[in-house]
N, C-alpha and C. Protein backbone atom coordinates (compact mmCIF):
# COMPACT_ATOMS: atom_id res chain seq x y z
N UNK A 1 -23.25 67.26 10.28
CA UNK A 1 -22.42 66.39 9.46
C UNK A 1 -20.97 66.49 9.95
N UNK A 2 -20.43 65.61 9.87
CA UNK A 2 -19.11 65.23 10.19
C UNK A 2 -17.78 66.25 9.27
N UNK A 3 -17.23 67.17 10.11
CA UNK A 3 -16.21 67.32 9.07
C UNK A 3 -14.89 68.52 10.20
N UNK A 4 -13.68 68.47 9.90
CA UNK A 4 -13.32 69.02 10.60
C UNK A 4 -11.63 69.87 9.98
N UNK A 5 -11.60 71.06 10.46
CA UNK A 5 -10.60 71.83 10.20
C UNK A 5 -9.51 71.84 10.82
N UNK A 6 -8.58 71.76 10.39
CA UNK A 6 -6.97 72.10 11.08
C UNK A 6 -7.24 71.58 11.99
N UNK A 7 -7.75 70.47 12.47
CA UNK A 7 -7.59 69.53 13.95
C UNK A 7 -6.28 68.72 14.19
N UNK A 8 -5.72 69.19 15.10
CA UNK A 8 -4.59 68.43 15.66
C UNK A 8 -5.16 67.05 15.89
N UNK A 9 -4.36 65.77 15.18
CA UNK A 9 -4.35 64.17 15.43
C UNK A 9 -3.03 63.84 15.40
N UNK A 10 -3.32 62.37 15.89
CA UNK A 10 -1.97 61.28 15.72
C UNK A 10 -2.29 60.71 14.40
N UNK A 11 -1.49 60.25 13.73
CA UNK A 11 -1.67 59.44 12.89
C UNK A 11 -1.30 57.84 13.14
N UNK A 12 -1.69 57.54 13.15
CA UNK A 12 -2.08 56.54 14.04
C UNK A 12 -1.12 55.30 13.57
N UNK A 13 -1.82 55.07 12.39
CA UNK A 13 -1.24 54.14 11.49
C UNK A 13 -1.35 54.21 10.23
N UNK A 14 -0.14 53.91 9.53
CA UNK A 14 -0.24 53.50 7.82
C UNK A 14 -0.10 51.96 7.42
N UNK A 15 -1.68 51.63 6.64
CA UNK A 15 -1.08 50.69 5.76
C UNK A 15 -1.40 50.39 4.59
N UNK A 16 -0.03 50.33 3.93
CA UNK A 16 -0.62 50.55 2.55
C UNK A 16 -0.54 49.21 1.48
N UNK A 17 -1.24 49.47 0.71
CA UNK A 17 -1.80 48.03 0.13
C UNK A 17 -2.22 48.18 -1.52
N UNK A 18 -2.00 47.02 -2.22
CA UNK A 18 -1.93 47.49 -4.03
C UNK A 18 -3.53 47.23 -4.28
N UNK A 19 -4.06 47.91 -4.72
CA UNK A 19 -5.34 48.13 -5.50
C UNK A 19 -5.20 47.66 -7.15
N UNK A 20 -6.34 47.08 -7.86
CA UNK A 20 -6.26 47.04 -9.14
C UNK A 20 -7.67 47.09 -9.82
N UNK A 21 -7.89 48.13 -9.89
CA UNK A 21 -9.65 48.38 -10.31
C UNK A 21 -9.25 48.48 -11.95
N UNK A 22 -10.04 47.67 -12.23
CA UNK A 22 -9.72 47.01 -13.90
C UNK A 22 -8.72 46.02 -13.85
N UNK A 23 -7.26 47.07 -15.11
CA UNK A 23 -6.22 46.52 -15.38
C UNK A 23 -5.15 47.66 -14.99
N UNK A 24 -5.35 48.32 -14.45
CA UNK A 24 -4.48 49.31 -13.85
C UNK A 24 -4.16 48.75 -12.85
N UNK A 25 -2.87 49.19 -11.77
CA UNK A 25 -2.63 48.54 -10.80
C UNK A 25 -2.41 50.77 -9.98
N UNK A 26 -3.29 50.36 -8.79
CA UNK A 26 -2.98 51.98 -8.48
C UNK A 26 -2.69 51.40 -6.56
N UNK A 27 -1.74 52.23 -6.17
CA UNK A 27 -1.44 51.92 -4.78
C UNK A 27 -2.98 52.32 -3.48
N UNK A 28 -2.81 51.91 -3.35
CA UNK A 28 -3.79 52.37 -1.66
C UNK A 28 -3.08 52.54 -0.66
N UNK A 29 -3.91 53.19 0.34
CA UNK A 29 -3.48 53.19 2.03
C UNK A 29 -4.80 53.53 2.96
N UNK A 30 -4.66 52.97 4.06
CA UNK A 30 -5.26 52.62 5.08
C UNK A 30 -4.94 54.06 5.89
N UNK A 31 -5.23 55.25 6.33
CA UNK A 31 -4.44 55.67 7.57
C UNK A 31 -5.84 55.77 8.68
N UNK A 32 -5.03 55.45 9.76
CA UNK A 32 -5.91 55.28 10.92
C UNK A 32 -5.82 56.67 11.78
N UNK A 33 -6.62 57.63 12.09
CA UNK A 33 -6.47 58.93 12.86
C UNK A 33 -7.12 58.84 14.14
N UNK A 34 -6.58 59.34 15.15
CA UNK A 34 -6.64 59.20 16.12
C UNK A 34 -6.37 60.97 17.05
N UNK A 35 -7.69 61.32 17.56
CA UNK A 35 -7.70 62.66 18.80
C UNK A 35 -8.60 62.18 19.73
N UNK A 36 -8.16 63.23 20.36
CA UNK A 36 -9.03 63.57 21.62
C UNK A 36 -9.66 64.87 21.28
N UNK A 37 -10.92 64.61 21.80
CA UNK A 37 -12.04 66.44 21.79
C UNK A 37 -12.86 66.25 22.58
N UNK A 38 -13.80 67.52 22.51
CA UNK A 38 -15.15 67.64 23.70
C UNK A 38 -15.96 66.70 23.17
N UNK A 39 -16.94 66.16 24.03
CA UNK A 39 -17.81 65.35 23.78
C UNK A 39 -18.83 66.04 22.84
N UNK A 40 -18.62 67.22 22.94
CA UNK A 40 -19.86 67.92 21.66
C UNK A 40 -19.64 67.54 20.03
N UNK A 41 -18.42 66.85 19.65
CA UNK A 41 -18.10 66.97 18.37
C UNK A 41 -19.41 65.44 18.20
N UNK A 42 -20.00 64.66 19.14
CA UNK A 42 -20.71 63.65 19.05
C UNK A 42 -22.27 64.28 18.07
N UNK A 43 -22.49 65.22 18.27
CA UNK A 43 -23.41 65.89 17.98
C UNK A 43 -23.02 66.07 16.13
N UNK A 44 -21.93 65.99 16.05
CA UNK A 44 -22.31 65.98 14.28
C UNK A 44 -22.34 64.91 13.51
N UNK A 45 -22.67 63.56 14.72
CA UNK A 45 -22.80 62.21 13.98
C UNK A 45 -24.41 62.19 14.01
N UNK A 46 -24.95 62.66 14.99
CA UNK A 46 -26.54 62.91 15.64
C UNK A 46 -26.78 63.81 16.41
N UNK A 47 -27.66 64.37 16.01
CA UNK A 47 -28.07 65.49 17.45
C UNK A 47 -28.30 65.48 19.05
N UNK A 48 -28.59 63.87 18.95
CA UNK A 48 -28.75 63.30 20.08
C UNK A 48 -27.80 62.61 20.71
N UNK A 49 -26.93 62.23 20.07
CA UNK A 49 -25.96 61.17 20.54
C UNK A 49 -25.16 62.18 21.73
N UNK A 50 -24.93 63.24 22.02
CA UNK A 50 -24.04 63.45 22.67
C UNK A 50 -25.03 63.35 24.12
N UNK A 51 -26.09 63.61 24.33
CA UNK A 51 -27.16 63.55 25.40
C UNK A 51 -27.14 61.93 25.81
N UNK A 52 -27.18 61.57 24.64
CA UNK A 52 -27.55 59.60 24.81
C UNK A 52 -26.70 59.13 25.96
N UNK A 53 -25.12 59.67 25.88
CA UNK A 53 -24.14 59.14 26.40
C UNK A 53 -23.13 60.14 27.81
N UNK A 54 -24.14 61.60 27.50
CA UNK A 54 -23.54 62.13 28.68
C UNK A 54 -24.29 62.62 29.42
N UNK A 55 -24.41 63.47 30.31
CA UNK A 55 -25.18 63.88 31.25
C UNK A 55 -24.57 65.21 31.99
N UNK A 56 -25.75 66.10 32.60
CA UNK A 56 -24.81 67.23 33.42
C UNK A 56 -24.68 66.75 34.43
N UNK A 57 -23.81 66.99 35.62
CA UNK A 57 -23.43 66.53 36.93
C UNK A 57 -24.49 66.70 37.65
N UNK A 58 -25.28 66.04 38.22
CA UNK A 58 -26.00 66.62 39.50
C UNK A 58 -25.74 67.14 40.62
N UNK A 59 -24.68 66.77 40.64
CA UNK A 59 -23.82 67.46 42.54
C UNK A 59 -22.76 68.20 41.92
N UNK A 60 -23.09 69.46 41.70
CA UNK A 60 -22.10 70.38 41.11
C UNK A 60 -20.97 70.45 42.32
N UNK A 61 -19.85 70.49 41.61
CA UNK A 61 -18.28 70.45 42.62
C UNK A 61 -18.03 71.73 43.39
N UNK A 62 -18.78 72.85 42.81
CA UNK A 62 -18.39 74.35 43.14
C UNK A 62 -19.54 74.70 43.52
N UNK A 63 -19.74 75.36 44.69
CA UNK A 63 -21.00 75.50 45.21
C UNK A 63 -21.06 76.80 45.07
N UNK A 64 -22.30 77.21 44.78
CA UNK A 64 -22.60 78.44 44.61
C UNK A 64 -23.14 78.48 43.03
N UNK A 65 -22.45 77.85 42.55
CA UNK A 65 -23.22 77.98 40.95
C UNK A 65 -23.94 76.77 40.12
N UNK A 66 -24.49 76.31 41.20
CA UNK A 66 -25.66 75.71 40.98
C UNK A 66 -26.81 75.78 39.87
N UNK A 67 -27.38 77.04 39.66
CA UNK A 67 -27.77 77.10 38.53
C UNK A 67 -26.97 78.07 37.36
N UNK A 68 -26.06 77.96 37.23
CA UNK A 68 -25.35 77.98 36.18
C UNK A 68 -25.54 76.82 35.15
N UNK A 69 -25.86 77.11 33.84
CA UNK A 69 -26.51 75.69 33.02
C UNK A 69 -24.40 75.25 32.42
N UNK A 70 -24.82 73.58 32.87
CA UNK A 70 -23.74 72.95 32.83
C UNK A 70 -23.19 72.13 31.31
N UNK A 71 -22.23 71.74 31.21
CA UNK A 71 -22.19 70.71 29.73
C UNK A 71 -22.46 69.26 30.67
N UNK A 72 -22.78 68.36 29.73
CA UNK A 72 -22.70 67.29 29.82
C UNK A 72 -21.21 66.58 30.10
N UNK A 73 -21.27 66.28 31.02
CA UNK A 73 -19.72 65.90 31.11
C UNK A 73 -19.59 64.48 32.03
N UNK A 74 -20.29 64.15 32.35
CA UNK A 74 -20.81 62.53 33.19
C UNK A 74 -21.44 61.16 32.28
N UNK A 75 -20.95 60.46 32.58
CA UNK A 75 -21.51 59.66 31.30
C UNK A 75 -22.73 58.74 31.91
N UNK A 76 -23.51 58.44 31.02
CA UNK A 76 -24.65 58.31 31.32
C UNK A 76 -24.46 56.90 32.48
N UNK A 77 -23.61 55.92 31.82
CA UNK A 77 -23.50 54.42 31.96
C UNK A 77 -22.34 54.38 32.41
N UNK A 78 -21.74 55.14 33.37
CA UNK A 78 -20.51 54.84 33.88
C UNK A 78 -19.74 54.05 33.09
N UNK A 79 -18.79 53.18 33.58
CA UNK A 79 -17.82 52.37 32.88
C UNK A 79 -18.64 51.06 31.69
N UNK A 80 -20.14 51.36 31.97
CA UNK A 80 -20.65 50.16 31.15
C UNK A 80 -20.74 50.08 29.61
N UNK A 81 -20.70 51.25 29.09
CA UNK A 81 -20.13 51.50 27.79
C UNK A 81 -18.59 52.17 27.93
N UNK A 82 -18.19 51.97 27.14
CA UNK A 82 -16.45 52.32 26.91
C UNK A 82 -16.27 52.35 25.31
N UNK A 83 -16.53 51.63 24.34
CA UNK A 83 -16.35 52.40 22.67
C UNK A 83 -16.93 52.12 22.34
N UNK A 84 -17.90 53.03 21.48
CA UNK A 84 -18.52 52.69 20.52
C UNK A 84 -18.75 52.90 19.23
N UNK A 85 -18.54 52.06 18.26
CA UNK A 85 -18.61 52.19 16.78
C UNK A 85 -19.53 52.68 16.27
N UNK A 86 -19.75 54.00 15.26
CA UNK A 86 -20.30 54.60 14.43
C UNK A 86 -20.51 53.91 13.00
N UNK A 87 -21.44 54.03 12.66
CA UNK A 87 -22.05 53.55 11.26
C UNK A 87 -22.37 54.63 10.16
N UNK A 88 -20.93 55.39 9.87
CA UNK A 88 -20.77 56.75 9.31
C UNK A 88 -19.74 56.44 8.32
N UNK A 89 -20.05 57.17 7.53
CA UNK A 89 -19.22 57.09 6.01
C UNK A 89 -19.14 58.65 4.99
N UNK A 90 -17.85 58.37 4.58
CA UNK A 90 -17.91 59.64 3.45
C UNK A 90 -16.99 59.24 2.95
N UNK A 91 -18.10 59.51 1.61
CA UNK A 91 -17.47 58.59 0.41
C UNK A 91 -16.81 60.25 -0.28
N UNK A 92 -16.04 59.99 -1.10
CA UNK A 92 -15.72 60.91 -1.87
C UNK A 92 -15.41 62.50 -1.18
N UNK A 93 -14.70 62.44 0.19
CA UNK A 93 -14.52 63.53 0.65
C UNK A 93 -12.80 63.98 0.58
N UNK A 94 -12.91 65.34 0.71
CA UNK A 94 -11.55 65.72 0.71
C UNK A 94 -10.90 65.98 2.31
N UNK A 95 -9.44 65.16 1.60
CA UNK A 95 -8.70 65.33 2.94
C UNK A 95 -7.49 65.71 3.28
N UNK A 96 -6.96 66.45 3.92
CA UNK A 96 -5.60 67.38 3.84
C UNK A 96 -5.00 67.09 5.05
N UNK A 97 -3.84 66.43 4.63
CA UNK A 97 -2.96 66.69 6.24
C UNK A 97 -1.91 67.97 5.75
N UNK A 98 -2.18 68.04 7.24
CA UNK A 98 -1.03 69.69 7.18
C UNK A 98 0.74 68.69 6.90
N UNK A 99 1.53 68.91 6.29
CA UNK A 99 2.68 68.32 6.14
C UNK A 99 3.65 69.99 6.05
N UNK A 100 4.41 70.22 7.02
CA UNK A 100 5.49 71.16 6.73
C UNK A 100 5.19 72.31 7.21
N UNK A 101 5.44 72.88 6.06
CA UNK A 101 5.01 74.78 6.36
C UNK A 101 3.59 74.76 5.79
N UNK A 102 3.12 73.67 5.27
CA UNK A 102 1.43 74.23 4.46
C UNK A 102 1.33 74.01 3.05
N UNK A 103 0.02 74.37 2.80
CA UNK A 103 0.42 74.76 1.17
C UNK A 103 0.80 73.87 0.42
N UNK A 104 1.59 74.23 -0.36
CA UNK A 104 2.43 73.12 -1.44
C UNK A 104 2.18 72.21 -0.61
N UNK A 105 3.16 72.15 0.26
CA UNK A 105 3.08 70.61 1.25
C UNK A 105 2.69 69.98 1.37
N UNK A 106 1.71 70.53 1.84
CA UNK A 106 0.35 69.77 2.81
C UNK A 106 0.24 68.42 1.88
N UNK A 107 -0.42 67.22 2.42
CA UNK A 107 -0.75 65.81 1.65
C UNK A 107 -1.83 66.06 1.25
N UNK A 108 -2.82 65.90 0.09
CA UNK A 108 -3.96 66.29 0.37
C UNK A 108 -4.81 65.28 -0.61
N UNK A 109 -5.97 64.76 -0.67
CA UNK A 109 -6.16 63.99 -0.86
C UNK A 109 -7.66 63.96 -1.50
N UNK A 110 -8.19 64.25 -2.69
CA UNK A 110 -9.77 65.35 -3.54
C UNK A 110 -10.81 64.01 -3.28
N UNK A 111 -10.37 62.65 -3.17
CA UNK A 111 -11.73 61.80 -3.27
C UNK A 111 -11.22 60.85 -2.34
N UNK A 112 -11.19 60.69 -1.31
CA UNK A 112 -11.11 59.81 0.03
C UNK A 112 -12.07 59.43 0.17
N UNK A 113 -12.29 58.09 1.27
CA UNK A 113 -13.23 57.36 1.92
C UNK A 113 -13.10 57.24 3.23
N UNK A 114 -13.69 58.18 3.94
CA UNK A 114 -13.85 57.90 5.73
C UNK A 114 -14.79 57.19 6.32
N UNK A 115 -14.11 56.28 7.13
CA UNK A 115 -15.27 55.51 8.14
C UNK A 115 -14.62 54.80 8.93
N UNK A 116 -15.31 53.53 9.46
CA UNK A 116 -14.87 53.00 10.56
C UNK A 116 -14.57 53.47 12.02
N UNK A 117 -15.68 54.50 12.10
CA UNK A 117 -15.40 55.31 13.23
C UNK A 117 -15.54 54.68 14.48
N UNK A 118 -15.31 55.28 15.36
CA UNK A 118 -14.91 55.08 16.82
C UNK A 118 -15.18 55.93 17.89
N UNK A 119 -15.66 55.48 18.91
CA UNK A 119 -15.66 56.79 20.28
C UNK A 119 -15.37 56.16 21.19
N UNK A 120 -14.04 56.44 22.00
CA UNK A 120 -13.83 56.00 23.05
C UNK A 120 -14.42 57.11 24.64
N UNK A 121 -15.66 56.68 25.24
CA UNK A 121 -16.65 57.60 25.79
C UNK A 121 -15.47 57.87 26.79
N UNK A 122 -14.93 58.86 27.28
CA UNK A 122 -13.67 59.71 28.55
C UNK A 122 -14.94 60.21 29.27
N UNK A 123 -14.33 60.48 30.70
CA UNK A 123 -14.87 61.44 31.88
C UNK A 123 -14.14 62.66 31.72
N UNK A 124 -15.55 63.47 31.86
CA UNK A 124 -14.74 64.94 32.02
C UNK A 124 -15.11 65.78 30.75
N UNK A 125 -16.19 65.17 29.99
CA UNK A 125 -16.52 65.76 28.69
C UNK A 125 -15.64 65.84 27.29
N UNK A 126 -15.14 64.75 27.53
CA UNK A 126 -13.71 64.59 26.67
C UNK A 126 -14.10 63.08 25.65
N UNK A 127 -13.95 62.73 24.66
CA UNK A 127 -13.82 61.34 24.41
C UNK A 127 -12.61 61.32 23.05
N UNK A 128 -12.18 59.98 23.13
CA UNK A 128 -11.92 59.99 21.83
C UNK A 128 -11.97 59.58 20.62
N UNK A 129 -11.42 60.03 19.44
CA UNK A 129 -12.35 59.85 18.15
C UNK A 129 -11.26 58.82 17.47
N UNK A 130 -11.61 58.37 16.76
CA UNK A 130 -10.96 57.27 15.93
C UNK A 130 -11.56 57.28 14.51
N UNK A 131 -10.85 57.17 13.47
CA UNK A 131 -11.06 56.68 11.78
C UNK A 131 -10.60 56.54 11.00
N UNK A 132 -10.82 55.66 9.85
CA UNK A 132 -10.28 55.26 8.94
C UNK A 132 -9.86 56.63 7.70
N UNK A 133 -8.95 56.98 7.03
CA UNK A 133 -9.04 57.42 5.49
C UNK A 133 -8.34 55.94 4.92
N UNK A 134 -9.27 56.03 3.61
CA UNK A 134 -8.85 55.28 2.22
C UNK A 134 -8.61 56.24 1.39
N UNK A 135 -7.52 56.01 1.18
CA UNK A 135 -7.06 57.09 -0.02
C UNK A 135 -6.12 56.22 -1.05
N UNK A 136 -5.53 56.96 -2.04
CA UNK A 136 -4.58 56.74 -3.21
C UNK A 136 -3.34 57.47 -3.51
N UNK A 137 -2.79 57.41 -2.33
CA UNK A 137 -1.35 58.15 -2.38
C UNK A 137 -0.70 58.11 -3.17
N UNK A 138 0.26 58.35 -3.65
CA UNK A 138 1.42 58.86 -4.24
C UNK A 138 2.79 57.80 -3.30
N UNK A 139 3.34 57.47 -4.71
CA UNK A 139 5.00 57.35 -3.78
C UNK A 139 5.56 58.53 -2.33
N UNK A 140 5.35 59.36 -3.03
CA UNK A 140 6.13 60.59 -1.98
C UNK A 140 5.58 60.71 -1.35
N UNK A 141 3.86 60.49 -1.42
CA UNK A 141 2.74 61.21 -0.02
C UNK A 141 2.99 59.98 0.88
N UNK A 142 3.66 58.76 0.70
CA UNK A 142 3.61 57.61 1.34
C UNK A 142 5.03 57.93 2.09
N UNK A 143 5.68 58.49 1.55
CA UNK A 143 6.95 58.40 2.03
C UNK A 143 6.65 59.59 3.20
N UNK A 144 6.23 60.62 2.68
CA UNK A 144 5.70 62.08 3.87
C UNK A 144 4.84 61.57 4.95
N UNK A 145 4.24 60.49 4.63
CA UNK A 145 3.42 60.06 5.70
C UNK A 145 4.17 59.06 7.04
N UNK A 146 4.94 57.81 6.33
CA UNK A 146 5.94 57.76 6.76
C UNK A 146 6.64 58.43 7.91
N UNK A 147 6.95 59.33 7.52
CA UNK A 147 7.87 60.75 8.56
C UNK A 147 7.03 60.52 9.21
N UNK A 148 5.72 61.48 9.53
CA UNK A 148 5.29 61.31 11.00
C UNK A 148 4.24 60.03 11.21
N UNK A 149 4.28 59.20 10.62
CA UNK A 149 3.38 58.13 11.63
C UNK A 149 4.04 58.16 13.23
N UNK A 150 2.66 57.98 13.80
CA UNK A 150 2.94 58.06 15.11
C UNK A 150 2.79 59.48 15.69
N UNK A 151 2.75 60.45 14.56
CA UNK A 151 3.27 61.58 15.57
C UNK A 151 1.89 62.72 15.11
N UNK A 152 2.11 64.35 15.70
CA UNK A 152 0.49 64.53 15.80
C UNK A 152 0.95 65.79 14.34
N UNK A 153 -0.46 65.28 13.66
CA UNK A 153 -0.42 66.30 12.14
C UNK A 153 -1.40 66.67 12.51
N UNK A 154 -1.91 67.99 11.78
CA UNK A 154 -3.50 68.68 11.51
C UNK A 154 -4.05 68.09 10.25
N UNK A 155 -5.32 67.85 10.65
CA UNK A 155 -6.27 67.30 9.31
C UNK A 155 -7.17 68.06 9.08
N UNK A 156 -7.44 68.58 7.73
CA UNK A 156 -8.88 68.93 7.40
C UNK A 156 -9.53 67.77 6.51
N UNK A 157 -11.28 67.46 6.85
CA UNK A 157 -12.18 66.27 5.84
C UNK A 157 -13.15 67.04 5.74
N UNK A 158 -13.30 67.25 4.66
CA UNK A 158 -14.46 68.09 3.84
C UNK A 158 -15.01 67.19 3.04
N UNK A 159 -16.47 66.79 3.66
CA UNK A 159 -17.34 65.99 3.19
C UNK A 159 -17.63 66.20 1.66
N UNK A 160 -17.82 65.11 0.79
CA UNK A 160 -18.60 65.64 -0.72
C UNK A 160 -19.13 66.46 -1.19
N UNK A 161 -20.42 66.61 0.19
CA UNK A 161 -21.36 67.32 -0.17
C UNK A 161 -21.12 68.47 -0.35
N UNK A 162 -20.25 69.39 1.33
CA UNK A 162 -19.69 70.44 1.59
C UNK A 162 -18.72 71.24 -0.01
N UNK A 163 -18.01 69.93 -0.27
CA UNK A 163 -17.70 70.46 -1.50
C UNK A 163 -18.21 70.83 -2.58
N UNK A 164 -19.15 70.17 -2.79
CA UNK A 164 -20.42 70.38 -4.38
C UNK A 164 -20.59 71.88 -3.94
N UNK A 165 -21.32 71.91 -2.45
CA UNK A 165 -22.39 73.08 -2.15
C UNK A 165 -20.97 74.16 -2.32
N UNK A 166 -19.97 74.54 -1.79
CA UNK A 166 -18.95 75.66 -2.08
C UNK A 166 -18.48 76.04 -3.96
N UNK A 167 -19.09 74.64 -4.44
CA UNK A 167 -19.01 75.14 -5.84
C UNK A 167 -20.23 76.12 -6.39
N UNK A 168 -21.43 75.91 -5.67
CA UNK A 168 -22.30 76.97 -6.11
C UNK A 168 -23.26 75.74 -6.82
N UNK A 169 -23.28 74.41 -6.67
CA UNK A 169 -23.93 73.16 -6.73
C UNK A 169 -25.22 73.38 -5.94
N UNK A 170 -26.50 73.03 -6.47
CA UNK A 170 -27.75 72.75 -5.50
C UNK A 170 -27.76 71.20 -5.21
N UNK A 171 -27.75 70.54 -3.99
CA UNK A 171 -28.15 69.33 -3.93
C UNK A 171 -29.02 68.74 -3.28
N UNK A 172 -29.81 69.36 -2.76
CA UNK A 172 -31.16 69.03 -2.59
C UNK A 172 -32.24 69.31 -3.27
N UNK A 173 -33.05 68.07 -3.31
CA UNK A 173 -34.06 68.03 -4.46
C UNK A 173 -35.08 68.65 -4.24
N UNK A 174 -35.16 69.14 -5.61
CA UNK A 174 -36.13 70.49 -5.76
C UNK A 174 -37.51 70.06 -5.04
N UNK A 175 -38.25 71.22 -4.60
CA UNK A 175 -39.78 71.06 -3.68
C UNK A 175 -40.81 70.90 -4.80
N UNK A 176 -41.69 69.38 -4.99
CA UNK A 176 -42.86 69.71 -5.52
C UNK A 176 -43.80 70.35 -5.48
């Protein structure tokens, strides 16, 4: 499952936009996140996906260690794939940008919506990741966000589930 700690990103983009579920009027925002990582993080969308799209080198560069077992780092389809969109969602997950010294600071965010993902497939065992948060900021978290658009924050997204289960929650259904 998708989820990740203190990862250095860009923030890509903010945009924020008025929501009105009922008769309340509550703000929204769009932020778009944007890294680079190993092609292994593909593996917590599917187990397979990171195999689907990479491959080990066959003509190892360094001779002599030949059978040394390699990562996947060649892409399967050369330049014939280049991004591809994920059909991944988390509804109701928590999300923290690091803002400052930490802590207090930090933006943080208890029921977000992630998706709209992205992989831009890189050579070299590298790709990069792309996604949406929907969240419900705050005046000030808009304004903190503000400050660094564009520039690189740490994020933690702690899926729903992850959260139930750290409460001491069972969520899988019981065995007949």
């Amino acid at each position: 499952m998708f989820m990740l700690e203190k990862q250095t990103v860009i923030l890509a983009h903010l945009n924020v936009r008025p929501e009105n579920p009922g008769d309340e009027k509550v703000g929204g925002a769009d932020l778009k996140i944007a890294f680079t990582e190993s092609n292994g993080l593909l593996s917590a969308f599917h187990q397979r996906l990171r195999h689907a799209f990479y491959k080990v080198d066959e003509n190892p560069a360094v001779p002599g260690f030949e059978d040394i077992a390699q990562e996947p780092t060649v892409r399967v389809f050369g330049d014939l794939i280049g991004t591809v969109r994920l059909k991944h969602e988390l509804k109701g997950a928590q999300v923290v940008i690091g803002f400052g010294l930490g802590g207090a600071s930090d933006i943080g965010f208890e029921t977000a919506d992630v998706d709209h993902f992205s992989v831009d497939l890189l050579e070299g065992g590298s790709a990069r990741y792309c996604f949406r948060v929907k969240c419900n900021p705050t005046g000030d978290q808009i304004k903190r966000l503000y400050e660094v658009l564009g520039g690189e924050v740490d994020i933690s997204v702690t899926p729903a589930v992850e959260k139930q289960q750290s409460l001491g929650l069972n969520l899988e259904p019981e065995a007949a």
